[in-house]
PDB file of N, CA and C in Angstrom:
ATOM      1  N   UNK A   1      -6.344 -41.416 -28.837  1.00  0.00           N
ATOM      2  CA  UNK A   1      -6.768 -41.062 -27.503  1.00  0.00           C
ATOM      3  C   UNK A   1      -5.549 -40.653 -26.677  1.00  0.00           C
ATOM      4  N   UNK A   2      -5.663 -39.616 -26.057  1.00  0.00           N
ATOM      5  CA  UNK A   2      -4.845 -39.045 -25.235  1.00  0.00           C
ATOM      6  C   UNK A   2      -4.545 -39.714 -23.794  1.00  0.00           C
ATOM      7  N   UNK A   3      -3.538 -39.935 -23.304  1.00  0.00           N
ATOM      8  CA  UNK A   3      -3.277 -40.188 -21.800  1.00  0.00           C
ATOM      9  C   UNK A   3      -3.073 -39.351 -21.147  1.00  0.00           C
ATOM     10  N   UNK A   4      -3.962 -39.662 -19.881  1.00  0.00           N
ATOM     11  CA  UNK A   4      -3.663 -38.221 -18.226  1.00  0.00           C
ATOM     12  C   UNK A   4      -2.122 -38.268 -18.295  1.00  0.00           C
ATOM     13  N   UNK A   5      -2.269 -37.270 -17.195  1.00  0.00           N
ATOM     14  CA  UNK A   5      -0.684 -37.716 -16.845  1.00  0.00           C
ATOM     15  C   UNK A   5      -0.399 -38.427 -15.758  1.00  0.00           C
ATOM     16  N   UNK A   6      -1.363 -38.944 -15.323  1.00  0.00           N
ATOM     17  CA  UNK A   6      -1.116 -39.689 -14.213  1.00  0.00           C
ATOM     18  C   UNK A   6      -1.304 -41.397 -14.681  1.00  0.00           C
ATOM     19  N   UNK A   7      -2.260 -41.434 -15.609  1.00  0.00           N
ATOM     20  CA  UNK A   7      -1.792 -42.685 -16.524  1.00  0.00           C
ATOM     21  C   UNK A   7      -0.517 -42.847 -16.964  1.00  0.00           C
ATOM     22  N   UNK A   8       0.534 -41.448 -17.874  1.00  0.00           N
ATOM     23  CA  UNK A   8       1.604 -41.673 -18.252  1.00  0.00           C
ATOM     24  C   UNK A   8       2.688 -41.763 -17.117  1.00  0.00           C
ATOM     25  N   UNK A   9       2.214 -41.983 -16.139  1.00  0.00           N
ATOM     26  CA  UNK A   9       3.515 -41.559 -14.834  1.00  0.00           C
ATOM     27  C   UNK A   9       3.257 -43.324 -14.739  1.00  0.00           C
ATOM     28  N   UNK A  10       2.086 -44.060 -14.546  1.00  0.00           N
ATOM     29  CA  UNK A  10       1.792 -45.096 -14.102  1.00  0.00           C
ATOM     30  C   UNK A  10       2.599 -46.518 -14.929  1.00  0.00           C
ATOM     31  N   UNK A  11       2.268 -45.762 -16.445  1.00  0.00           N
ATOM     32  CA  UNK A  11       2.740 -46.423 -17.283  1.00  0.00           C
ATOM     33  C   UNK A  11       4.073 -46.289 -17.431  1.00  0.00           C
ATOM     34  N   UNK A  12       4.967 -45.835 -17.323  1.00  0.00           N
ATOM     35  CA  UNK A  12       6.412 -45.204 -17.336  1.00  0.00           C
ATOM     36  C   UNK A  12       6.828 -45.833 -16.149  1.00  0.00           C
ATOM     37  N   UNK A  13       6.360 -46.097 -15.079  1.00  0.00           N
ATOM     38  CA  UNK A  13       6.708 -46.419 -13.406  1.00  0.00           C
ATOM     39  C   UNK A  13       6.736 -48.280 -13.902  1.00  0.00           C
ATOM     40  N   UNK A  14       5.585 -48.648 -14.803  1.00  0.00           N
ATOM     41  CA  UNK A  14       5.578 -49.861 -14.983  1.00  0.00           C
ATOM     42  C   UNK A  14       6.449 -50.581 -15.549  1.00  0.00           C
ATOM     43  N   UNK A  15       6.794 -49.561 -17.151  1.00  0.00           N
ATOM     44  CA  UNK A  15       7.753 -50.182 -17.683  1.00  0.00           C
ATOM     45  C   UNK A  15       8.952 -49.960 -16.845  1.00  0.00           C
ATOM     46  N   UNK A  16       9.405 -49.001 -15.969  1.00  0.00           N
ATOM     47  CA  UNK A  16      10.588 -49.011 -14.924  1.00  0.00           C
ATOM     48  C   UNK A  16      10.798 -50.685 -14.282  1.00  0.00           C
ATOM     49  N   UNK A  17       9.415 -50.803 -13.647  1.00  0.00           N
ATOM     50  CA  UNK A  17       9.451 -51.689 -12.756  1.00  0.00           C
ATOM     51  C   UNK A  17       9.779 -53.328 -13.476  1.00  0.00           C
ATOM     52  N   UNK A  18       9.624 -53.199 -14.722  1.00  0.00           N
ATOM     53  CA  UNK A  18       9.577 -54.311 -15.787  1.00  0.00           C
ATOM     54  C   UNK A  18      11.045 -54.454 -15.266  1.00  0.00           C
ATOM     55  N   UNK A  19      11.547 -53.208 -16.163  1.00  0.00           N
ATOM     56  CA  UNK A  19      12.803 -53.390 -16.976  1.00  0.00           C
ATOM     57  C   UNK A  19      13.782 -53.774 -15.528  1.00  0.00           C
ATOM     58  N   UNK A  20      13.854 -53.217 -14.115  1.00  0.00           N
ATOM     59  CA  UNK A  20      14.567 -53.275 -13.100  1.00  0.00           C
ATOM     60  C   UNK A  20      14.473 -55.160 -13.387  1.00  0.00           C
ATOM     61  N   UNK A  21      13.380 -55.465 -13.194  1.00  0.00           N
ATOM     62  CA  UNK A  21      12.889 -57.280 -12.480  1.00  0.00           C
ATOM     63  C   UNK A  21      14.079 -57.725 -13.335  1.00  0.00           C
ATOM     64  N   UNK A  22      13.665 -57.113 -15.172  1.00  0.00           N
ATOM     65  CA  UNK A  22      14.143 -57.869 -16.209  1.00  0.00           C
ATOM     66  C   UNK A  22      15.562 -57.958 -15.699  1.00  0.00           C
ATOM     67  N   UNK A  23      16.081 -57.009 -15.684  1.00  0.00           N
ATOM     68  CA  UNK A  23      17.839 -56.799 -15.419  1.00  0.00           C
ATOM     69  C   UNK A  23      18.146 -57.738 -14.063  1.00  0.00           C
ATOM     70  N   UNK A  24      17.523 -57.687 -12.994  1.00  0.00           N
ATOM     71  CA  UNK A  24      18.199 -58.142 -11.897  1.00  0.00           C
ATOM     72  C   UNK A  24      17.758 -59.946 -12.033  1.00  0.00           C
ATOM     73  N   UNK A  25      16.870 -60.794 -13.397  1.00  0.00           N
ATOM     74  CA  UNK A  25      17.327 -62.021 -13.557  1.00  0.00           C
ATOM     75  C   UNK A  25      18.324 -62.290 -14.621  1.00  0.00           C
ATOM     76  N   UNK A  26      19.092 -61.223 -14.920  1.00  0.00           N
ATOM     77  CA  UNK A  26      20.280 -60.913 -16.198  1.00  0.00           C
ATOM     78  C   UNK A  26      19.934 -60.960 -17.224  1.00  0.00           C
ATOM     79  N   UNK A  27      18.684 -60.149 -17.704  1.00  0.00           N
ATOM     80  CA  UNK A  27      18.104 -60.987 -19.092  1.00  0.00           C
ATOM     81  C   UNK A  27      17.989 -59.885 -19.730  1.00  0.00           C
ATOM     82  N   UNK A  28      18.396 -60.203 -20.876  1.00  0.00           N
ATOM     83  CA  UNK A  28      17.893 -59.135 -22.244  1.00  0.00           C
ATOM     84  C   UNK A  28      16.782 -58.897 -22.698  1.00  0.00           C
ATOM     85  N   UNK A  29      16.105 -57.894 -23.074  1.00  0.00           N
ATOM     86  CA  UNK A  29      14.583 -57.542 -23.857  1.00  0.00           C
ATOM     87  C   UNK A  29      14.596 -59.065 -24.669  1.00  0.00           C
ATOM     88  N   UNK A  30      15.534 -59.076 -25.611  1.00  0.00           N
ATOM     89  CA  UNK A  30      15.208 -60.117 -26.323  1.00  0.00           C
ATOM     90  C   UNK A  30      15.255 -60.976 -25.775  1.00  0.00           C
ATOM     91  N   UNK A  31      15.762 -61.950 -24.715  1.00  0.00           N
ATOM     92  CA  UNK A  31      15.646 -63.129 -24.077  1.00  0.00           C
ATOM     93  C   UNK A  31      14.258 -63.163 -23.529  1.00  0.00           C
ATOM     94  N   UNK A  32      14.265 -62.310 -22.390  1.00  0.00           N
ATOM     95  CA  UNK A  32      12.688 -62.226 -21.674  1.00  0.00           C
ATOM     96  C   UNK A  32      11.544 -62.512 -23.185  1.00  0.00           C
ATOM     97  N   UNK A  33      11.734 -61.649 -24.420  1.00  0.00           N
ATOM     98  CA  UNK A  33      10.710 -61.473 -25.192  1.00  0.00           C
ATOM     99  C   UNK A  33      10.520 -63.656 -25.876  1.00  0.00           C
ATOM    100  N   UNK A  34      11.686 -63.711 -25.865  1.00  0.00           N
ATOM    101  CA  UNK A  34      11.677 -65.172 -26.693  1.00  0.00           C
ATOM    102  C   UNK A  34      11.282 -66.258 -25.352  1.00  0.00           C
ATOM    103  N   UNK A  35      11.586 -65.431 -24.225  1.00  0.00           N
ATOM    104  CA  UNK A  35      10.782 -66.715 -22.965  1.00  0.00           C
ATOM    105  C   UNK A  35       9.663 -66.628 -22.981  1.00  0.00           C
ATOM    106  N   UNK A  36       8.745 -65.110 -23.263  1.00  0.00           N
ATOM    107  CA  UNK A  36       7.593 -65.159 -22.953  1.00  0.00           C
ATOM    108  C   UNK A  36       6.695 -65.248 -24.240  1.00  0.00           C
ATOM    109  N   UNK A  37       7.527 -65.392 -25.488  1.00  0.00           N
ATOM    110  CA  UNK A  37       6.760 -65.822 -26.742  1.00  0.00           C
ATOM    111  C   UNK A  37       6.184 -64.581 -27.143  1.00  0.00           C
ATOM    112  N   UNK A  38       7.011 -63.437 -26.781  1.00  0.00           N
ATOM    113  CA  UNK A  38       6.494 -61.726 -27.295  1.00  0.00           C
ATOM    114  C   UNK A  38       7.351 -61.230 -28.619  1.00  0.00           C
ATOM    115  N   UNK A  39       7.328 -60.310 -28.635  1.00  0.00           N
ATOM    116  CA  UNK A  39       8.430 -59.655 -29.925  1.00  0.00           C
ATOM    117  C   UNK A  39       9.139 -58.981 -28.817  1.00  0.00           C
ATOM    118  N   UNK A  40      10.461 -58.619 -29.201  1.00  0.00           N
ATOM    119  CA  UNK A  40      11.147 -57.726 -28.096  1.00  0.00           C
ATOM    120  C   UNK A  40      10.499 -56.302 -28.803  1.00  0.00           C
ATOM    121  N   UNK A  41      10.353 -56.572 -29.725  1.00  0.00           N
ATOM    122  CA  UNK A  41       9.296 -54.589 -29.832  1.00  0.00           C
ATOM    123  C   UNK A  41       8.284 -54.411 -28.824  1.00  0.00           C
ATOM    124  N   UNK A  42       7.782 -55.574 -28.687  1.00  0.00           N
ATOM    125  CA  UNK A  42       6.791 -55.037 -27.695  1.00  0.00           C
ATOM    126  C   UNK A  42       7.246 -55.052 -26.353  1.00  0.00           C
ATOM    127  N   UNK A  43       8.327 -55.824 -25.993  1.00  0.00           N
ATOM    128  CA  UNK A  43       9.073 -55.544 -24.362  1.00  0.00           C
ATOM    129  C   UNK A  43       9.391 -54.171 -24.266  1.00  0.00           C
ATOM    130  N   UNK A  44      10.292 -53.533 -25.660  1.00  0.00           N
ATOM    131  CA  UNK A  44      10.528 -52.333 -25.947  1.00  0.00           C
ATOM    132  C   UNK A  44      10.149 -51.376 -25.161  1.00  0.00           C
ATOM    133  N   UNK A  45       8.305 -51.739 -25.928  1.00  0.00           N
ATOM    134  CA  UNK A  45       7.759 -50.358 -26.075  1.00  0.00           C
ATOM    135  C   UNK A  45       6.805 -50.612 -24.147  1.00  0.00           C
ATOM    136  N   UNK A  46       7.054 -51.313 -23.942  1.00  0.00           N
ATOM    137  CA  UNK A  46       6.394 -51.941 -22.326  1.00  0.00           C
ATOM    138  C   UNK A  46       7.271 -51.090 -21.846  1.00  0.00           C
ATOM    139  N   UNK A  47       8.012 -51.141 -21.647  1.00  0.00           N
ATOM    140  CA  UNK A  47       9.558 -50.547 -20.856  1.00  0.00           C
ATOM    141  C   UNK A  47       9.419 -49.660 -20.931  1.00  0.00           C
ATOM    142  N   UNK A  48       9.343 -48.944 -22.380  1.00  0.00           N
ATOM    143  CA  UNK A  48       9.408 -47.450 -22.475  1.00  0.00           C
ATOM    144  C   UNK A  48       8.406 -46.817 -22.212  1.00  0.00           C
ATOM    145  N   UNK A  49       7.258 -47.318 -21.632  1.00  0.00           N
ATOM    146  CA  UNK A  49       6.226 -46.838 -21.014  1.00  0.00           C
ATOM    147  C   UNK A  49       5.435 -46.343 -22.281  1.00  0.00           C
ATOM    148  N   UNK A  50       5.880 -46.643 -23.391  1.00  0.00           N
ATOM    149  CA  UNK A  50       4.717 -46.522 -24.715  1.00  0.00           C
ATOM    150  C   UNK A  50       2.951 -47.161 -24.963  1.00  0.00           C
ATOM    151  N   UNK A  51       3.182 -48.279 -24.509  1.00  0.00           N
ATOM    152  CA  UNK A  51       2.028 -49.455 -24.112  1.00  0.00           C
ATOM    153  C   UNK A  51       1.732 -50.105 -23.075  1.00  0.00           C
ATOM    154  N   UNK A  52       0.797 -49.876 -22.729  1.00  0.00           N
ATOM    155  CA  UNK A  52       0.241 -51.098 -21.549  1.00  0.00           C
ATOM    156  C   UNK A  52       0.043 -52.442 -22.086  1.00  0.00           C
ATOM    157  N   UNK A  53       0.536 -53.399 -21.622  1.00  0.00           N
ATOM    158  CA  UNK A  53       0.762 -54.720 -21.846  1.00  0.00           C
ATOM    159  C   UNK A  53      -0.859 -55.125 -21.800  1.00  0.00           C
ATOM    160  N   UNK A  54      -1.360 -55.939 -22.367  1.00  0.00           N
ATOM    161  CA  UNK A  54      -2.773 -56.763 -22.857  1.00  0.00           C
ATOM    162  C   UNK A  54      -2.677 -57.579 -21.511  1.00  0.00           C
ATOM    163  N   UNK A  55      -3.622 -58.239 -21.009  1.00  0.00           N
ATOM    164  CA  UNK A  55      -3.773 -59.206 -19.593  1.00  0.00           C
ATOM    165  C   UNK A  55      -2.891 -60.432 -20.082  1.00  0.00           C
ATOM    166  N   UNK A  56      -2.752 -60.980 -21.183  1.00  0.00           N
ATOM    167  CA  UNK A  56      -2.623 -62.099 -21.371  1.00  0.00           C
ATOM    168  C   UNK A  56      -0.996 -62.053 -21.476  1.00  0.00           C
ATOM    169  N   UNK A  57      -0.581 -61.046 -22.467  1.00  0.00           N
ATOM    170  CA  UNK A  57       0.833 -60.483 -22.289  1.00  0.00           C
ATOM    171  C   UNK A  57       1.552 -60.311 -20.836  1.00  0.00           C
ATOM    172  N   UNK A  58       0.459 -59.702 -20.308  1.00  0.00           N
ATOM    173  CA  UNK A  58       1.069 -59.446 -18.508  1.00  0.00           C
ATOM    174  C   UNK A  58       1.446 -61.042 -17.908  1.00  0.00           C
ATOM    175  N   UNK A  59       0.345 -61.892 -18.128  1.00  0.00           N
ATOM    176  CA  UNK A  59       0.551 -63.199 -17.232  1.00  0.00           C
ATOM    177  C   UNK A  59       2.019 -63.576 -18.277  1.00  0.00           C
ATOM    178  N   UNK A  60       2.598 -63.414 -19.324  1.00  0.00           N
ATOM    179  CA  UNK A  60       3.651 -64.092 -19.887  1.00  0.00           C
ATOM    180  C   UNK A  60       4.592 -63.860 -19.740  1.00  0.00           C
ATOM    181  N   UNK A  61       4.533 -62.335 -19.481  1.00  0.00           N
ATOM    182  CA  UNK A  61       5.753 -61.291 -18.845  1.00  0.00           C
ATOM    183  C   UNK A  61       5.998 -61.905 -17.908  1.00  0.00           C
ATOM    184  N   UNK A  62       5.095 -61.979 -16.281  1.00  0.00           N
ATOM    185  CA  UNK A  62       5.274 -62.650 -15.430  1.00  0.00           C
ATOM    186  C   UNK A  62       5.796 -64.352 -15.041  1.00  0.00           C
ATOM    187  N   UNK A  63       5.505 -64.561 -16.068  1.00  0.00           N
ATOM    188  CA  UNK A  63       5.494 -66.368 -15.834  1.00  0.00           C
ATOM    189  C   UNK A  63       6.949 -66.389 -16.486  1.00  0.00           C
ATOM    190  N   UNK A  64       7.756 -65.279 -17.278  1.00  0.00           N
ATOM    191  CA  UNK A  64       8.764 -65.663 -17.864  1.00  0.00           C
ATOM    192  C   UNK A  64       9.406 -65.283 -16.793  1.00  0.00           C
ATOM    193  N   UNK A  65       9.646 -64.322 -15.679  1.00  0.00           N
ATOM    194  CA  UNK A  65      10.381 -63.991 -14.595  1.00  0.00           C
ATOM    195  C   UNK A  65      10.129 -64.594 -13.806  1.00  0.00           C
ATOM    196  N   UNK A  66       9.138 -65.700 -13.561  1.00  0.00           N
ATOM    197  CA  UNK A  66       9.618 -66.454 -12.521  1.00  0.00           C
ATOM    198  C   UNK A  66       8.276 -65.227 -11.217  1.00  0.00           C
ATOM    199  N   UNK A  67       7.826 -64.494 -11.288  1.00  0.00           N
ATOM    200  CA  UNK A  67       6.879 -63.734 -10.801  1.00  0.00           C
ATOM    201  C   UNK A  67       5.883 -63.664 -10.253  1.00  0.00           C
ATOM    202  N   UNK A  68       4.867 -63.660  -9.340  1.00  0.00           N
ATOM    203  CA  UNK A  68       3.782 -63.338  -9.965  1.00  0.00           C
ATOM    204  C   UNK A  68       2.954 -61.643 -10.330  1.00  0.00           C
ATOM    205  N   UNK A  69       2.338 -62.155 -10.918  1.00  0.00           N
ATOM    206  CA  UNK A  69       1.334 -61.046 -11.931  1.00  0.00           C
ATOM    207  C   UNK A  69       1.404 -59.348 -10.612  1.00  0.00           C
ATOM    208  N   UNK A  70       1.028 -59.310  -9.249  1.00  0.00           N
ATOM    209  CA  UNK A  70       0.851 -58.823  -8.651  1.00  0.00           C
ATOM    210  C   UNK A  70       2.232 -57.809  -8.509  1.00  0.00           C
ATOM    211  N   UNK A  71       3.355 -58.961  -8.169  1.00  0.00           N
ATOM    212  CA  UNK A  71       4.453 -58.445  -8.182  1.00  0.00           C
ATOM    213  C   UNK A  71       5.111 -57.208  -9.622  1.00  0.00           C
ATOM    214  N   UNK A  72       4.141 -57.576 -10.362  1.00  0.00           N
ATOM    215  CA  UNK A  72       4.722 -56.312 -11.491  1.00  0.00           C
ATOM    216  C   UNK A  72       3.595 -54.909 -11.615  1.00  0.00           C
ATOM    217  N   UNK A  73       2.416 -55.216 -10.828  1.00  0.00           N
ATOM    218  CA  UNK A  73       1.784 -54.234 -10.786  1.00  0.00           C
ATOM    219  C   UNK A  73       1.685 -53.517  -9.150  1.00  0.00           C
ATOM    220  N   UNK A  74       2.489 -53.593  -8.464  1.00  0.00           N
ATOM    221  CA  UNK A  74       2.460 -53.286  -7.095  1.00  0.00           C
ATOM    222  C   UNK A  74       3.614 -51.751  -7.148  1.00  0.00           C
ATOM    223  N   UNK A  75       2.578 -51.102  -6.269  1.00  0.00           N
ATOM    224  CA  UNK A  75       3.090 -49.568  -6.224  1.00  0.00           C
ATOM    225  C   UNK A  75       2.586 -49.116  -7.488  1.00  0.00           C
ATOM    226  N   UNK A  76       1.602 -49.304  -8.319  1.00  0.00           N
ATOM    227  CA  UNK A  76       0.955 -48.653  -9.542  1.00  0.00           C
ATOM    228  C   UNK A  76       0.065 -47.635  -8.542  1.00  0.00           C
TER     229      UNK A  76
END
């Protein structure tokens, strides 16, 4: 299945918004991935705006930054 491009702008803006949070608590793909019990392939491919994170993935992402859930989807 194909993505709009306004899905791929959304998704690309997300993994931006990941990867900024990730960096400014000093943390590596792989750290964040081993806090939130993910693979860093899949932080990876989050970041790189390849995949949209699953709901359950999102709350782990979040709960590993210290976050909440809202805060990583705001300005989508």
């Amino acid at each position: 299945m194909t993505r709009s491009a306004k899905e791929s702008k959304q998704l690309a803006a997300f993994g931006k918004k990941l990867a900024e949070i990730r960096k400014g608590r000093g943390l590596t793909q792989e750290s964040l991935a081993e806090k939130a019990g993910l693979s860093a392939l899949t932080v990876s491919y989050i970041e790189q705006g390849r995949q949209w994170p699953r709901i359950g993935t999102l709350h782990k992402l979040a709960r590993a930054l210290g976050v909440p859930v809202n805060e990583l989807l705001k300005g989508l």
